[in-house]
PDB file of N, CA and C in Angstrom:
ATOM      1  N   UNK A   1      55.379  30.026-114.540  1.00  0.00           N
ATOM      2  CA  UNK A   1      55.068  28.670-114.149  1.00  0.00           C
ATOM      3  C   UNK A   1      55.684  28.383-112.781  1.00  0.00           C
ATOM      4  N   UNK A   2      55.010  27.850-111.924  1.00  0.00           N
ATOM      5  CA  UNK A   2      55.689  26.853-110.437  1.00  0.00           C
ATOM      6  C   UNK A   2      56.629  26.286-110.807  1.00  0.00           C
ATOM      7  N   UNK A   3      57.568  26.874-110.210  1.00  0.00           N
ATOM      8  CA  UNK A   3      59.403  25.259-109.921  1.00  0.00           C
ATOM      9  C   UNK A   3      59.045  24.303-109.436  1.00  0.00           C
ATOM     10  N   UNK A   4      58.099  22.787-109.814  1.00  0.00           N
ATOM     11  CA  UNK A   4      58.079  22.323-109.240  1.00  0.00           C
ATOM     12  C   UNK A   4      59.054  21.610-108.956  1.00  0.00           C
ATOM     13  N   UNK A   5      60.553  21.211-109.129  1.00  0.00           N
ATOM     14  CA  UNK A   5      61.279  21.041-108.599  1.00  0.00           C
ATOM     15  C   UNK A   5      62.058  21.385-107.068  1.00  0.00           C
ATOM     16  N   UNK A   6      61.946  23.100-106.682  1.00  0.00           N
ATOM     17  CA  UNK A   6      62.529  23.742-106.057  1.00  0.00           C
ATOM     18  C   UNK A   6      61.314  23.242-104.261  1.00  0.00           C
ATOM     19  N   UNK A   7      60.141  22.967-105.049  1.00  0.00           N
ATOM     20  CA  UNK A   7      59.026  22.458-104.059  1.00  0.00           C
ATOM     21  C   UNK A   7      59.619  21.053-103.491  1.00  0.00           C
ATOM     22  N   UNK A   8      59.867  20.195-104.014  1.00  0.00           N
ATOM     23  CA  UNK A   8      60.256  18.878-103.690  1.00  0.00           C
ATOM     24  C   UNK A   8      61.471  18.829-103.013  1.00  0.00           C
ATOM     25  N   UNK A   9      62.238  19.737-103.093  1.00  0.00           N
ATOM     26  CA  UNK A   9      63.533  19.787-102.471  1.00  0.00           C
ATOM     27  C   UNK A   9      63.692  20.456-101.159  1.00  0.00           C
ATOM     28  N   UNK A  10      62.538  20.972-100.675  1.00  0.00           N
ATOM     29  CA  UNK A  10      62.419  22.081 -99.748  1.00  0.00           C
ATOM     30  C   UNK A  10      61.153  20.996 -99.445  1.00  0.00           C
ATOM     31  N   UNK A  11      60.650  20.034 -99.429  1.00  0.00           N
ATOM     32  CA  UNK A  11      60.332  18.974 -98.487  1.00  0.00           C
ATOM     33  C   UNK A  11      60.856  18.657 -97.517  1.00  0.00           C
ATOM     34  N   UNK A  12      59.852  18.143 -95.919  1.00  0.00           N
ATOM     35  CA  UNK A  12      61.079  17.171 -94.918  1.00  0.00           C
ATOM     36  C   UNK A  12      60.565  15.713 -95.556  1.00  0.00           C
ATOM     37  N   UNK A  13      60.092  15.332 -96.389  1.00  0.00           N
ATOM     38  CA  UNK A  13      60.539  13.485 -97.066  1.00  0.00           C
ATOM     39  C   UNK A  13      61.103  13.833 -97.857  1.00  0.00           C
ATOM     40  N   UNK A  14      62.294  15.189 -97.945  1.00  0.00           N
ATOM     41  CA  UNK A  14      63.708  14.377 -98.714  1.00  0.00           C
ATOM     42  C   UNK A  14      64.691  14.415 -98.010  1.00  0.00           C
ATOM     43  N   UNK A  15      64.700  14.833 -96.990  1.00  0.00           N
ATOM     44  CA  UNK A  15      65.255  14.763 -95.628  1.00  0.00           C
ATOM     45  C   UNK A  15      65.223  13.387 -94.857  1.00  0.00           C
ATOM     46  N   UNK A  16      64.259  12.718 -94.444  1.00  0.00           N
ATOM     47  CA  UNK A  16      64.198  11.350 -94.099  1.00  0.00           C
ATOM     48  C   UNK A  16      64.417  10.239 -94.674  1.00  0.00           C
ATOM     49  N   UNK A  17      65.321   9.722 -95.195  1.00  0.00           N
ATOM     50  CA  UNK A  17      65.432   8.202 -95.556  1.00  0.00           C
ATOM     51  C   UNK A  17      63.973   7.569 -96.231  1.00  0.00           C
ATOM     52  N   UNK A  18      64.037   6.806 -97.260  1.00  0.00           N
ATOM     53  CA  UNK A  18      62.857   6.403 -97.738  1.00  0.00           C
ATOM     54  C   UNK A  18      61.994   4.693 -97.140  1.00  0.00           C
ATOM     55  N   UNK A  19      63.063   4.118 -96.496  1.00  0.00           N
ATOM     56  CA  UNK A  19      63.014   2.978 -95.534  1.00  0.00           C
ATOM     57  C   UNK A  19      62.518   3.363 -94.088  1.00  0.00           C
ATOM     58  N   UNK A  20      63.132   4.680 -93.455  1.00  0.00           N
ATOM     59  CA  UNK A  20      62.154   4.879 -92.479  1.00  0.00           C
ATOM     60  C   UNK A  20      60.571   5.749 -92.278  1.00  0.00           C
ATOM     61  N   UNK A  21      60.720   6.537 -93.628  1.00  0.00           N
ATOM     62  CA  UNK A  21      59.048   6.828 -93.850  1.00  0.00           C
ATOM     63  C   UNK A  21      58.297   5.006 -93.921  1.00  0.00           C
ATOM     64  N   UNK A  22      58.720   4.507 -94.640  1.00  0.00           N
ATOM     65  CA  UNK A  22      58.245   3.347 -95.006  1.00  0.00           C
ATOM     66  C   UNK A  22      57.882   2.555 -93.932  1.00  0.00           C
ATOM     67  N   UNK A  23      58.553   2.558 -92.893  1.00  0.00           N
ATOM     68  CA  UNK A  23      58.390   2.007 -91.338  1.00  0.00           C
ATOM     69  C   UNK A  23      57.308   2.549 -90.597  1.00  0.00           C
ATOM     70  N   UNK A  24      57.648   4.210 -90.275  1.00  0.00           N
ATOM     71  CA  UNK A  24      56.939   5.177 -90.080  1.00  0.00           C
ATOM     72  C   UNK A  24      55.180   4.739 -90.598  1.00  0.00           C
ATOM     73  N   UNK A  25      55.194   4.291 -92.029  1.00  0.00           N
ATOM     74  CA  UNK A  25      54.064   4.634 -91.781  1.00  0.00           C
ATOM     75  C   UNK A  25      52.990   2.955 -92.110  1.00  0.00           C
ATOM     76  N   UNK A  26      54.002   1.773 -91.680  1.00  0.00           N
ATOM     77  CA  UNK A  26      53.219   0.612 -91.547  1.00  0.00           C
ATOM     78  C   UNK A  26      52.797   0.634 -89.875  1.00  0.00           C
ATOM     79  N   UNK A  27      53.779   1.226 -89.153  1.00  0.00           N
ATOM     80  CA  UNK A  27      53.551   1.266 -88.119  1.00  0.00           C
ATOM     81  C   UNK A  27      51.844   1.803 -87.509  1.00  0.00           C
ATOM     82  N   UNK A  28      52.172   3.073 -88.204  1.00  0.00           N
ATOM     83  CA  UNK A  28      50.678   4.009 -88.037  1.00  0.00           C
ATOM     84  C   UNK A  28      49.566   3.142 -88.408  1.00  0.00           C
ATOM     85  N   UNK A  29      50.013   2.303 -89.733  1.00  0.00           N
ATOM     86  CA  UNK A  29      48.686   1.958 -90.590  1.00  0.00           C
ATOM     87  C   UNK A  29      48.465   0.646 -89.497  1.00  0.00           C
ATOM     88  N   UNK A  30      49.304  -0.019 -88.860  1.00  0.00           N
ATOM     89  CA  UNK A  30      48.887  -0.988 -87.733  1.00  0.00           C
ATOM     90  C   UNK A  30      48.107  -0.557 -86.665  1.00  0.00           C
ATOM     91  N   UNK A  31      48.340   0.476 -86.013  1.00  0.00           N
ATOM     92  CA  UNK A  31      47.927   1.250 -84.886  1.00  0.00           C
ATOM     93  C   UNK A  31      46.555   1.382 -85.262  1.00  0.00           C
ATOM     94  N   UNK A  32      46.449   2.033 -86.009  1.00  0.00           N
ATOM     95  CA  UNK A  32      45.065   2.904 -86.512  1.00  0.00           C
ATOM     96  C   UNK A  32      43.989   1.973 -87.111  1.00  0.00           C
ATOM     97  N   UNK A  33      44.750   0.519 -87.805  1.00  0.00           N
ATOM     98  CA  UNK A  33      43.641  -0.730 -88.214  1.00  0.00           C
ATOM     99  C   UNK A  33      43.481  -1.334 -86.928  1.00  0.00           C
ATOM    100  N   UNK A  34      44.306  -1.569 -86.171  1.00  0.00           N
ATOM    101  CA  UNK A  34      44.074  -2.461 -84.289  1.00  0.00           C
ATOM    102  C   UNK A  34      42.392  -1.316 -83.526  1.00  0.00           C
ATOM    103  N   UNK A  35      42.691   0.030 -83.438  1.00  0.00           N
ATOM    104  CA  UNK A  35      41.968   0.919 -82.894  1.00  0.00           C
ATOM    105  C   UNK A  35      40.229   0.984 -83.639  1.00  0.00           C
ATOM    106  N   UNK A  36      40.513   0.729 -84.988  1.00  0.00           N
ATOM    107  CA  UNK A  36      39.566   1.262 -85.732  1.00  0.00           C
ATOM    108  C   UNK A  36      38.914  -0.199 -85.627  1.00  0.00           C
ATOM    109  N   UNK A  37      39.849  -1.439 -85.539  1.00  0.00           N
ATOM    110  CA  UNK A  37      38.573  -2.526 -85.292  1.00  0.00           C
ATOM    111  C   UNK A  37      38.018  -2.482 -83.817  1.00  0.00           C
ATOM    112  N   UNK A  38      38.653  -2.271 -83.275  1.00  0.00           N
ATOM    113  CA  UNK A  38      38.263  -1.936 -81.580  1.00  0.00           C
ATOM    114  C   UNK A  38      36.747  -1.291 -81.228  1.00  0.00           C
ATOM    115  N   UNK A  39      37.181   0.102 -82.276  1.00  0.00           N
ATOM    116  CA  UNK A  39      35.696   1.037 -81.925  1.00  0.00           C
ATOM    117  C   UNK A  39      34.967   0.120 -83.059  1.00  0.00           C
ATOM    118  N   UNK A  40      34.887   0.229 -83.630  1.00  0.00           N
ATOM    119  CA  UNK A  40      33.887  -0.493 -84.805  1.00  0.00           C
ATOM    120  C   UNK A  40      33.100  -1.414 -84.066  1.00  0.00           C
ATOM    121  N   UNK A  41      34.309  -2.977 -83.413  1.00  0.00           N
ATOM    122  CA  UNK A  41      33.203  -3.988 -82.989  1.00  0.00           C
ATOM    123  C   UNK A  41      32.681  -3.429 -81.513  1.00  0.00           C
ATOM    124  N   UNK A  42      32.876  -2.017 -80.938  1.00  0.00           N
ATOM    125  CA  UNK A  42      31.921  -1.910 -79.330  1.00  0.00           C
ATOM    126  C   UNK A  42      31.161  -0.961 -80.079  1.00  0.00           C
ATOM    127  N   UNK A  43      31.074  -0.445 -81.284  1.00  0.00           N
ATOM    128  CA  UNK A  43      30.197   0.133 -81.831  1.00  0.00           C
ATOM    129  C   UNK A  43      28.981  -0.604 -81.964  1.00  0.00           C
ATOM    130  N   UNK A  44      29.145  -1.635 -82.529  1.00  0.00           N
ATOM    131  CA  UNK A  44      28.487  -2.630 -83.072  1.00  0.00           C
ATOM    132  C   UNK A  44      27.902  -2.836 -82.461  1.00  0.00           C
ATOM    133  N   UNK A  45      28.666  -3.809 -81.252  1.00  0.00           N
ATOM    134  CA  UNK A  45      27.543  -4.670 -80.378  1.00  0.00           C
ATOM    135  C   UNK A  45      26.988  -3.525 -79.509  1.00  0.00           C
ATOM    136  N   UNK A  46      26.928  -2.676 -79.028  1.00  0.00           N
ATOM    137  CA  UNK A  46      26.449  -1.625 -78.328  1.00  0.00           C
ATOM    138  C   UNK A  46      25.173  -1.069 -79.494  1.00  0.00           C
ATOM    139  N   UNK A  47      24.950  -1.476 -80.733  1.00  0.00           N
ATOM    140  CA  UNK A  47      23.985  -0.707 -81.248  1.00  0.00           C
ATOM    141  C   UNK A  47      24.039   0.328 -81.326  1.00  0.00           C
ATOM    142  N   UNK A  48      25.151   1.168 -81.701  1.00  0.00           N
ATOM    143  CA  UNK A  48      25.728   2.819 -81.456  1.00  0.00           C
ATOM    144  C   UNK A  48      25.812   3.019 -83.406  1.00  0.00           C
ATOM    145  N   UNK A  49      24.893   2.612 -83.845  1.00  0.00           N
ATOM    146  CA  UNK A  49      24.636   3.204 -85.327  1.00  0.00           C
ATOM    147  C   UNK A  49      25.679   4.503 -85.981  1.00  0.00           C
ATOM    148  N   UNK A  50      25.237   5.444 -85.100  1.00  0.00           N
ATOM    149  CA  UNK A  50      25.786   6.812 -85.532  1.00  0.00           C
ATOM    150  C   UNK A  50      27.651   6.340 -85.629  1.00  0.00           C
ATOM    151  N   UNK A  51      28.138   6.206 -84.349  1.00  0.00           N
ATOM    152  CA  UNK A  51      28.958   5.575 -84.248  1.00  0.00           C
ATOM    153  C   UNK A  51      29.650   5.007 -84.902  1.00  0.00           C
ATOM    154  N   UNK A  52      29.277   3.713 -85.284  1.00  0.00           N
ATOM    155  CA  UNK A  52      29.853   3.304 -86.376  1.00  0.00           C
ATOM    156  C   UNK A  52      30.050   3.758 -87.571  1.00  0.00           C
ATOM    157  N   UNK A  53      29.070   4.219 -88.176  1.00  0.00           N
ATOM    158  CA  UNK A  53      29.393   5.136 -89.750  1.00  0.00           C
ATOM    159  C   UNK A  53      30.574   6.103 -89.626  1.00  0.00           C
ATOM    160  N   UNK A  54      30.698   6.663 -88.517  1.00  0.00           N
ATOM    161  CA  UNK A  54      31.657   7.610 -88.392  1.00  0.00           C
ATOM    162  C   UNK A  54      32.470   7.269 -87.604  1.00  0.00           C
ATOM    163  N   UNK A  55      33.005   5.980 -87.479  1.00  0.00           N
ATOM    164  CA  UNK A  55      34.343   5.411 -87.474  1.00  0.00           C
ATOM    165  C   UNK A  55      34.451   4.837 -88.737  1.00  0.00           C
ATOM    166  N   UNK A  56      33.564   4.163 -88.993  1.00  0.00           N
ATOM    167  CA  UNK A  56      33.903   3.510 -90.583  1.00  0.00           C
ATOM    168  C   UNK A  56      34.540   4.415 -91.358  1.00  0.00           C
ATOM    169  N   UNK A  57      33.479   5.374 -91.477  1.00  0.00           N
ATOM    170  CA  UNK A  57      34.014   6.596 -92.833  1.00  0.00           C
ATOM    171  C   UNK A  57      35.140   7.463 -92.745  1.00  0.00           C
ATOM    172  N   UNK A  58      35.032   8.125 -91.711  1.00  0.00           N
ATOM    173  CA  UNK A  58      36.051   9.274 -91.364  1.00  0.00           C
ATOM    174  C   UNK A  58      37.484   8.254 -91.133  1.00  0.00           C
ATOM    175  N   UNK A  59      38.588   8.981 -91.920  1.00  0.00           N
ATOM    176  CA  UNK A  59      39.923   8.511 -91.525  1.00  0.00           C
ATOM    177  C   UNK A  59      40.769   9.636 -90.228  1.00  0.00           C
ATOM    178  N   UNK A  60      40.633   9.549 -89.302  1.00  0.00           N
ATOM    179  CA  UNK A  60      41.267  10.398 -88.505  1.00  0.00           C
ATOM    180  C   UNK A  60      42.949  10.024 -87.797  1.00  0.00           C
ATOM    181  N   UNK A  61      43.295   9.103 -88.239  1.00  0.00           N
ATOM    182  CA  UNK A  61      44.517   8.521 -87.586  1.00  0.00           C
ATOM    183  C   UNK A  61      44.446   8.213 -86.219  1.00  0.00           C
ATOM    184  N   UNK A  62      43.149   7.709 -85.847  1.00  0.00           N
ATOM    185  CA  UNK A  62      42.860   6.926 -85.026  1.00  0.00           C
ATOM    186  C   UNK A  62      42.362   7.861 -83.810  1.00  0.00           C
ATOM    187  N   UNK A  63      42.383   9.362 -83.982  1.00  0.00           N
ATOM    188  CA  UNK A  63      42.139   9.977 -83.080  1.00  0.00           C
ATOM    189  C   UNK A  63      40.586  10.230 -82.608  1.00  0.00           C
ATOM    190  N   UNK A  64      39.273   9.338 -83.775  1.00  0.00           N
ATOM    191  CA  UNK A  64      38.253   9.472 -83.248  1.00  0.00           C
ATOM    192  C   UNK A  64      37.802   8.028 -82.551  1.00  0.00           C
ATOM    193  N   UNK A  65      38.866   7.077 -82.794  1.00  0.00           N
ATOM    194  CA  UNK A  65      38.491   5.937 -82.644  1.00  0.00           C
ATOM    195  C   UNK A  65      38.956   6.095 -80.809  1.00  0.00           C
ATOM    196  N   UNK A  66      40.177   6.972 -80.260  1.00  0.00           N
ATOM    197  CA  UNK A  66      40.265   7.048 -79.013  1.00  0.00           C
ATOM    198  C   UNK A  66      39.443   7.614 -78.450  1.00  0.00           C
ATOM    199  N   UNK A  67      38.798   8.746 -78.785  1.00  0.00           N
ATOM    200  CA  UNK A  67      37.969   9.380 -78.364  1.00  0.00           C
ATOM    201  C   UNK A  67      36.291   8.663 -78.393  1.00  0.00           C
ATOM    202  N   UNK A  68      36.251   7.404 -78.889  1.00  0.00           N
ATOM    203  CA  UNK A  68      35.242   6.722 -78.767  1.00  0.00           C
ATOM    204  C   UNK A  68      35.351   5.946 -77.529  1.00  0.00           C
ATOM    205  N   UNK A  69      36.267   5.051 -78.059  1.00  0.00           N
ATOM    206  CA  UNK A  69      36.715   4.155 -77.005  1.00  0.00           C
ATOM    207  C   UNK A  69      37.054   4.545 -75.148  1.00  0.00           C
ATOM    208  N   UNK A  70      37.448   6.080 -75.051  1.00  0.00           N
ATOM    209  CA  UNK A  70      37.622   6.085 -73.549  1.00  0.00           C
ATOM    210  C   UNK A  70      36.801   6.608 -72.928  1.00  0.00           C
ATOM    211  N   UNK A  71      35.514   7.312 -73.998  1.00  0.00           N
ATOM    212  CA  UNK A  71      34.519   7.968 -73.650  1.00  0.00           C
ATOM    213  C   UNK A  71      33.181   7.827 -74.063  1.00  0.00           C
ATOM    214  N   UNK A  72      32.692   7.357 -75.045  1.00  0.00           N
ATOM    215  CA  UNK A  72      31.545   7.353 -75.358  1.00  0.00           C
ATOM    216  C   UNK A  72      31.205   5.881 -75.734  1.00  0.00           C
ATOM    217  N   UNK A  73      32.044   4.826 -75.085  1.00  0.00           N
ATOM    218  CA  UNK A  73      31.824   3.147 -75.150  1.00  0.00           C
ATOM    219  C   UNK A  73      30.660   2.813 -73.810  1.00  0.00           C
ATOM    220  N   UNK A  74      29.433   2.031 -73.847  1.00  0.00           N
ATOM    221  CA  UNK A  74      28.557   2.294 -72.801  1.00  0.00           C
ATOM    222  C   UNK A  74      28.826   1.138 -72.275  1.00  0.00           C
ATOM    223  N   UNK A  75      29.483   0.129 -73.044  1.00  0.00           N
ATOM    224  CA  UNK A  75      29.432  -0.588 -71.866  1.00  0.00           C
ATOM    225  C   UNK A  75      30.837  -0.601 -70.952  1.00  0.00           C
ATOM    226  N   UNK A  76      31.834   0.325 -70.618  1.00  0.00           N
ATOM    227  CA  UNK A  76      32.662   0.764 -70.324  1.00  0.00           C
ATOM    228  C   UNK A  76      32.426   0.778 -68.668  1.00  0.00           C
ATOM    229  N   UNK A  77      31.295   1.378 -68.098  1.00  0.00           N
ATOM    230  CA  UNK A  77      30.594   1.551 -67.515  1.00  0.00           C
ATOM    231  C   UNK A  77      30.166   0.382 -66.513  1.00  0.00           C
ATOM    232  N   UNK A  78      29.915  -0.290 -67.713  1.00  0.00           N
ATOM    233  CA  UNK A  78      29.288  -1.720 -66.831  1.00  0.00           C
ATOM    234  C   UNK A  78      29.965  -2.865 -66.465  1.00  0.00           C
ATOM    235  N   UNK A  79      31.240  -2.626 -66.889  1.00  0.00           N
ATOM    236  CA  UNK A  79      31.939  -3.524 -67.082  1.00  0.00           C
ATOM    237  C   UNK A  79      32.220  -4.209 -65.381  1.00  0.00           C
ATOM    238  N   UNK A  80      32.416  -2.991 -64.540  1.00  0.00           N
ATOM    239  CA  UNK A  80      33.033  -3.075 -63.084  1.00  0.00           C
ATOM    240  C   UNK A  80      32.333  -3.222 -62.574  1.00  0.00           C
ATOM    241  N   UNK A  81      31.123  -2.986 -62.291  1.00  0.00           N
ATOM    242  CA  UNK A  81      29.918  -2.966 -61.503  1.00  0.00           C
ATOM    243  C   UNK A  81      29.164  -4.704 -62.103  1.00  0.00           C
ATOM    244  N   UNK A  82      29.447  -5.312 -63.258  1.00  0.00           N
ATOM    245  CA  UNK A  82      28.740  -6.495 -63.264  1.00  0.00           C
ATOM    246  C   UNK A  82      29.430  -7.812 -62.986  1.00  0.00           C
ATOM    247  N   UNK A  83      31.155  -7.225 -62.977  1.00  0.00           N
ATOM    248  CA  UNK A  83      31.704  -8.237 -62.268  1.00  0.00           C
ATOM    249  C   UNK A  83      31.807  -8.224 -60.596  1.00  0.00           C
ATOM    250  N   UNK A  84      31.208  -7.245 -60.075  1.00  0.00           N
ATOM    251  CA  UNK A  84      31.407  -7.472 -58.879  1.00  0.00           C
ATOM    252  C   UNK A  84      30.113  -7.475 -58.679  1.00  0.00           C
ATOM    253  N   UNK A  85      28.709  -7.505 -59.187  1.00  0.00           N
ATOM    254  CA  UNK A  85      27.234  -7.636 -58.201  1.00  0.00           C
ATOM    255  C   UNK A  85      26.869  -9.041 -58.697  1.00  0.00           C
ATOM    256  N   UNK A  86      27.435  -9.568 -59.918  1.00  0.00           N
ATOM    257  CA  UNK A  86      26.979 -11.129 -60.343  1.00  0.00           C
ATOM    258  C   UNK A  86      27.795 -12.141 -59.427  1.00  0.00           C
ATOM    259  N   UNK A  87      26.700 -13.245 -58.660  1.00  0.00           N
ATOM    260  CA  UNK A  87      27.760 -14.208 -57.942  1.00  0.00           C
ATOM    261  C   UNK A  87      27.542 -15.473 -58.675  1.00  0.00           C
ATOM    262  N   UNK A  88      28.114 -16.043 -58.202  1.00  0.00           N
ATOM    263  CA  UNK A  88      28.544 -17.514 -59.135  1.00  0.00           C
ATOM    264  C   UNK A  88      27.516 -18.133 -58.406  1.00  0.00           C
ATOM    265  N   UNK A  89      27.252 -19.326 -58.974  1.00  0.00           N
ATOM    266  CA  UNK A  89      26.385 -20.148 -58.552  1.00  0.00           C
ATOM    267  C   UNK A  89      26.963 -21.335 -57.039  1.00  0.00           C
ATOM    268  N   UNK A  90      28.090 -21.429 -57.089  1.00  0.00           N
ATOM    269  CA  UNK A  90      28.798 -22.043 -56.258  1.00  0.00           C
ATOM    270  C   UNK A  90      28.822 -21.198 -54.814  1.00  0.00           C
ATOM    271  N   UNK A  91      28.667 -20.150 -54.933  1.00  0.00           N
ATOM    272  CA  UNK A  91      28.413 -19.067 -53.594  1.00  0.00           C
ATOM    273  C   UNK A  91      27.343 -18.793 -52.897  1.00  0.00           C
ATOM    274  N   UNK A  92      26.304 -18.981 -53.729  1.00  0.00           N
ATOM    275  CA  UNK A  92      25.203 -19.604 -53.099  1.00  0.00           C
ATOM    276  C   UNK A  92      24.574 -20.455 -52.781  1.00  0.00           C
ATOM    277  N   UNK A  93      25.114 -21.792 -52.527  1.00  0.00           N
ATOM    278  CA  UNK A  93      24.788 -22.847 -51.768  1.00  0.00           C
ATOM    279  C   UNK A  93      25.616 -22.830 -50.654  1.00  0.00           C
TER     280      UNK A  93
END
């Protein structure tokens, strides 16, 4: 039979304090809910279907939600170019 005892002891969470895993990992779970609403709503309004399901579904610890967000967000793009070619109405009179 497995020791499962001899397994648990030869862990690193019995090594770390049980208050700072506990920190450790509200922290993450903040990070990764801030990111994951991020890509979700430029998913959304961008109409990026695929996108969204696979931020929704997949849990990656936020690492597909960066990889959305610095690269495959379209209106990312437009962002610089429509604040500087739109003029106000006050500039043209």
């Amino acid at each position: 039979m497995f020791p499962l005892n001899e397994v648990v002891n030869l862990s690193i969470f019995s090594i770390i304090p049980p208050e700072i895993l506990f920190t450790i990992f509200l922290v993450v779970l903040a990070i990764t809910t801030v990111l994951k609403a991020f890509a979700l709503w430029y998913a959304a309004r961008n109409h990026q279907v695929l996108w969204f399901v696979a931020i929704l579904v997949l849990n990656t610890l936020g690492i597909l939600e960066i990889i959305y967000l610095a690269t495959f967000r379209k209106d990312k793009q437009l962002r610089g170019a429509t604040a500087s070619t739109v003029a106000s109405p006050a500039s043209k009179e």
